[in-house]
Structures are given as C-alpha cells and as structure tokens.
Protein backbone atom coordinates (compact mmCIF):
# COMPACT_ATOMS: atom_id res chain seq x y z
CA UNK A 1 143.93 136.58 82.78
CA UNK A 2 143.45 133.03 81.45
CA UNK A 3 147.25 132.25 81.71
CA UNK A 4 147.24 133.51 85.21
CA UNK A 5 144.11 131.07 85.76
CA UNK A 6 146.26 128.51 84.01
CA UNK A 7 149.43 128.67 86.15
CA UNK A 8 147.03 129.10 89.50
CA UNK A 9 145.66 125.77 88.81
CA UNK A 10 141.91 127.14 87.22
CA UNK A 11 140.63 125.45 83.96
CA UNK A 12 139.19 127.23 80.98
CA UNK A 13 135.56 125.99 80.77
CA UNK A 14 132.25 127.11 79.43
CA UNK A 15 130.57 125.62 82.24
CA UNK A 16 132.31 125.54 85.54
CA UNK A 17 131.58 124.30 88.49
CA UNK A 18 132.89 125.44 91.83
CA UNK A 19 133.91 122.95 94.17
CA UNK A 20 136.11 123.30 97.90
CA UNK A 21 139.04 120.68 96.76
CA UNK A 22 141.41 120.96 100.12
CA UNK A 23 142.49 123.68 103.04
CA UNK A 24 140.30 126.66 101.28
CA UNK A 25 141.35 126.19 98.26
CA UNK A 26 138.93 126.27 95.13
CA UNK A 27 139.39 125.04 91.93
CA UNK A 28 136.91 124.79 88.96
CA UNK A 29 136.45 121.73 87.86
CA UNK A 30 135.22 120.77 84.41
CA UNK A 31 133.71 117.37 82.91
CA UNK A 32 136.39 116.88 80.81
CA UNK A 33 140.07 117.76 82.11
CA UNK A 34 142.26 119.13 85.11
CA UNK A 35 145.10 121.12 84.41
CA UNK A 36 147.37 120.47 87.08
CA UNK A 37 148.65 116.51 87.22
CA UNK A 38 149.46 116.74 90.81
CA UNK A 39 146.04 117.33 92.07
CA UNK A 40 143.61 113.80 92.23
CA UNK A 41 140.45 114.52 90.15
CA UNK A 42 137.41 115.78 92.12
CA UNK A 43 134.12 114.70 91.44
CA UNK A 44 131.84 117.44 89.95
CA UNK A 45 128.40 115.88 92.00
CA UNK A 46 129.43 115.64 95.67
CA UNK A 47 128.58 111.62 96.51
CA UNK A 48 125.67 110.53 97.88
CA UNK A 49 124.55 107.50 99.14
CA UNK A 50 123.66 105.42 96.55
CA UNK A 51 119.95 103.47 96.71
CA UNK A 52 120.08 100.19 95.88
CA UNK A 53 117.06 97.36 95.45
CA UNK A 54 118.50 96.20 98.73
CA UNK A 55 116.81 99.50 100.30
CA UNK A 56 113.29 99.11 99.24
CA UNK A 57 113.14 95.20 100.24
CA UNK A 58 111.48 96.23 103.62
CA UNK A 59 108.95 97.79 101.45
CA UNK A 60 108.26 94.99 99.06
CA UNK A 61 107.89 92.52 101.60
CA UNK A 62 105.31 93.93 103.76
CA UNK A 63 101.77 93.37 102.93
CA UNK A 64 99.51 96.24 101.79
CA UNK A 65 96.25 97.48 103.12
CA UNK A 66 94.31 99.43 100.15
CA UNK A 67 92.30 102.40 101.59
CA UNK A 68 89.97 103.75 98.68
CA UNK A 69 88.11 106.66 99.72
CA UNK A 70 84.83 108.33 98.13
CA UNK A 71 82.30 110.91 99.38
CA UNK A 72 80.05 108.18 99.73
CA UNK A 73 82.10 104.97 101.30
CA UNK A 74 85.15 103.63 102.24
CA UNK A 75 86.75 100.86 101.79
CA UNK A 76 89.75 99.04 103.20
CA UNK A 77 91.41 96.04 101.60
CA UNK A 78 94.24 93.68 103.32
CA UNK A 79 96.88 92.02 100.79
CA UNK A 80 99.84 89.99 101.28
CA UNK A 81 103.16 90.38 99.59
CA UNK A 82 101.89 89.02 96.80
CA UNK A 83 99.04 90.53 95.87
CA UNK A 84 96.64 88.36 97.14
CA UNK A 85 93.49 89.78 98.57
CA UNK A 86 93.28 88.13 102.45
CA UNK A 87 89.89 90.11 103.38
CA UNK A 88 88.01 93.86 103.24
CA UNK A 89 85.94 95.82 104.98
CA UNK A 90 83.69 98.62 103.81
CA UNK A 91 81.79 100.89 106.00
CA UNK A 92 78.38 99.25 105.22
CA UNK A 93 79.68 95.68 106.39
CA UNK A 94 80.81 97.51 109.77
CA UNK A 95 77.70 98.69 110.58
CA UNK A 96 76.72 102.27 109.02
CA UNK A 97 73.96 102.92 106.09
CA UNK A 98 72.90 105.58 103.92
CA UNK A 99 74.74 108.94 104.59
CA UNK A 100 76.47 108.01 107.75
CA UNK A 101 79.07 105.46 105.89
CA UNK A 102 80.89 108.47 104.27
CA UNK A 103 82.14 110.06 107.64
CA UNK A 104 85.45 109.90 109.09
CA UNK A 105 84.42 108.22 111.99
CA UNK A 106 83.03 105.44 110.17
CA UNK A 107 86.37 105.15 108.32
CA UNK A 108 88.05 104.79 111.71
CA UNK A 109 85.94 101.84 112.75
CA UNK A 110 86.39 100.33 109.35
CA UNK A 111 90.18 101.27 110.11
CA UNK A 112 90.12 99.20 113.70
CA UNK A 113 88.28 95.96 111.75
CA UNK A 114 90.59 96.09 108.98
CA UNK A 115 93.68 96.16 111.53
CA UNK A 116 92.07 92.97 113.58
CA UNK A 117 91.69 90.84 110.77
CA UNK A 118 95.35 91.74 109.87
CA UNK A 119 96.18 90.87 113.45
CA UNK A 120 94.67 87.60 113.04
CA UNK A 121 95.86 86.42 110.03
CA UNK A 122 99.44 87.11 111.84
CA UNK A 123 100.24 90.53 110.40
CA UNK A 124 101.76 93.15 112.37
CA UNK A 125 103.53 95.68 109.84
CA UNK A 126 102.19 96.75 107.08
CA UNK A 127 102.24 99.34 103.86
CA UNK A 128 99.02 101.66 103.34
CA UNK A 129 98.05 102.84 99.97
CA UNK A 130 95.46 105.48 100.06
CA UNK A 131 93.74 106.30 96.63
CA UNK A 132 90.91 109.39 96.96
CA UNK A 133 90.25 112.70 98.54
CA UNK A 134 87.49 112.70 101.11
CA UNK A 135 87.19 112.31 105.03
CA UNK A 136 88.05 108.83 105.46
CA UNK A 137 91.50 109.32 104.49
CA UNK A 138 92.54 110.60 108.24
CA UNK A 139 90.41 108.30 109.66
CA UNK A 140 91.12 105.32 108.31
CA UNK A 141 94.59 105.95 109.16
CA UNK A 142 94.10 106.38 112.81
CA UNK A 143 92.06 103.56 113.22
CA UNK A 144 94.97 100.88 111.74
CA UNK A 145 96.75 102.51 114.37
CA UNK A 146 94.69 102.53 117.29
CA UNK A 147 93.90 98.75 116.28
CA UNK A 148 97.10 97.76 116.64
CA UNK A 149 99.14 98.04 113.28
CA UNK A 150 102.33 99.62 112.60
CA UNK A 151 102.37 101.28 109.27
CA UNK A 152 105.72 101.25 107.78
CA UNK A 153 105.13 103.51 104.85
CA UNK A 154 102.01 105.57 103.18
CA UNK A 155 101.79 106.02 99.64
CA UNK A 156 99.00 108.40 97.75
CA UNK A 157 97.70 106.63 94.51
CA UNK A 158 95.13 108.89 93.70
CA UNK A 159 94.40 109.36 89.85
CA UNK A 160 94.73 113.50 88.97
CA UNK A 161 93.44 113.71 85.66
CA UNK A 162 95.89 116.23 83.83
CA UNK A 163 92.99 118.29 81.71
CA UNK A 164 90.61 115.32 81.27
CA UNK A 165 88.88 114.23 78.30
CA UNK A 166 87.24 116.89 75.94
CA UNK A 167 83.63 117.94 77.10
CA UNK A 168 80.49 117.07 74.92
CA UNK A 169 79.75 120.11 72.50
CA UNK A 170 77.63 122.76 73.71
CA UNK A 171 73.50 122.41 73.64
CA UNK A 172 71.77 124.51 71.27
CA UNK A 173 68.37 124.93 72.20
C-alpha cells in the first residue's frame, strides 16, 4: 500500500497533514520532504496575513482614557500618547457623595466631563482602558460617547488573582 502511495504522489509520514494542492487533488504533505519533483512545495499552515508593528501604530498613537471602576467610585483619567496624565474626573468632583457616586449613572456624567475636557484639550479619538467589575463600567462608556468621543479600541485590565495569597491560619478559640 505504501508503494502505491509512493507512485500516486502520497508521502510516508508520521504526522500528515491534508492539504487541497490543485483541481481536487490531495496530497499529504509533510515538514520535511515531497516525493514527487514536479509538484512546487505547499505550505503546511495556509498563509495568513501577517501583523506587523505597522498595524498597531493607530493604537499607540491615540491617547488613553483610564476608567477604574469600584463598588464605591469611579474614576476616569485622560492621557496622551505618552503617558502623561492631562486631567481626571471622579464621581465626587462631578457632583455625587456618599452612596450615590458608585452608580452607573454617575459614571456616565463622569463619562460626559471626562470626554469635554478631552474635547478641549483637542482630542477627538481615543483608546479606553477599563480596569474593575462594577456598574460604572457601561456607563462610563456611554457617556465618552454621548460627549462626543470616538473610542477606537477598549481594552479590559482588570487584575484576576489566579488562587490568591494563602489565608491566615484558622482561629482557635
């Protein structure tokens, strides 16, 4: 059977991989050889576009608003490209105290002031970065929107701790 697979234009292999070389015909291809000369090698990973630096520069470029969200507060922060910290907003300098600053309404007026400062420092486009899991993430979201932003890409930085640190030992009483 192998010499038939041999004269056919098939390739003894441990590990083969099927791939469609011309007019329905299918050959196995291996990493290391092809058995017949007249056929071009085929690759064994079909070819993707490649992603080069050149692809993330829009991202890079943009500044970056910082949305950190707790049960309690949130708090939006505007950056340029560089890092630089232009101005913030927090839900207590908007406005709201005690309980009411942890809402997601609050973090969609925080949202609207955070997107007019941007507008008057000049920025129009922008990255979020999001970091915490509470109601202001939604909100905060839909008020750089409604304030006039476009946000060109949203990235979730928030910290998952993978088992934690070991608890205290257990109280004897």
């Amino acid at each position: 059977m192998a010499n038939h697979l041999l004269t056919q234009g098939w390739i003894r292999s441990s590990v083969c991989l099927l791939l469609r070389a011309r007019q329905m015909t299918w050959r196995c291809v291996s990493t290391c050889q092809i058995v017949r000369a007249d056929v071009k090698r085929q690759p064994i990973i079909p070819s993707f576009p490649r992603l080069t630096p050149t692809h993330f520069k829009q991202l890079e470029e943009l500044p970056i608003i910082h949305v950190h969200t707790t049960s309690n507060n949130t708090i939006c922060t505007l950056c340029d490209v560089k890092g630089k910290v232009l101005s913030w907003t927090s839900s207590g300098t908007v406005g709201f105290k005690k309980a009411r600053r942890g809402t997601a309404f609050s973090a969609q007026v925080v949202g609207i002031a955070t997107a007019k400062k941007a507008l008057a420092h000049g920025i129009n486009k922008v990255n979020v970065r999001i970091k915490g899991f509470s109601l202001g993430r939604t909100g905060a979201l839909q008020g750089l929107s409604k304030g006039g932003l476009q946000v060109s890409a949203i990235t979730d930085s928030t910290p998952i701790s993978w088992g934690g640190c070991r608890p205290r030992k257990v109280r004897r009483v």
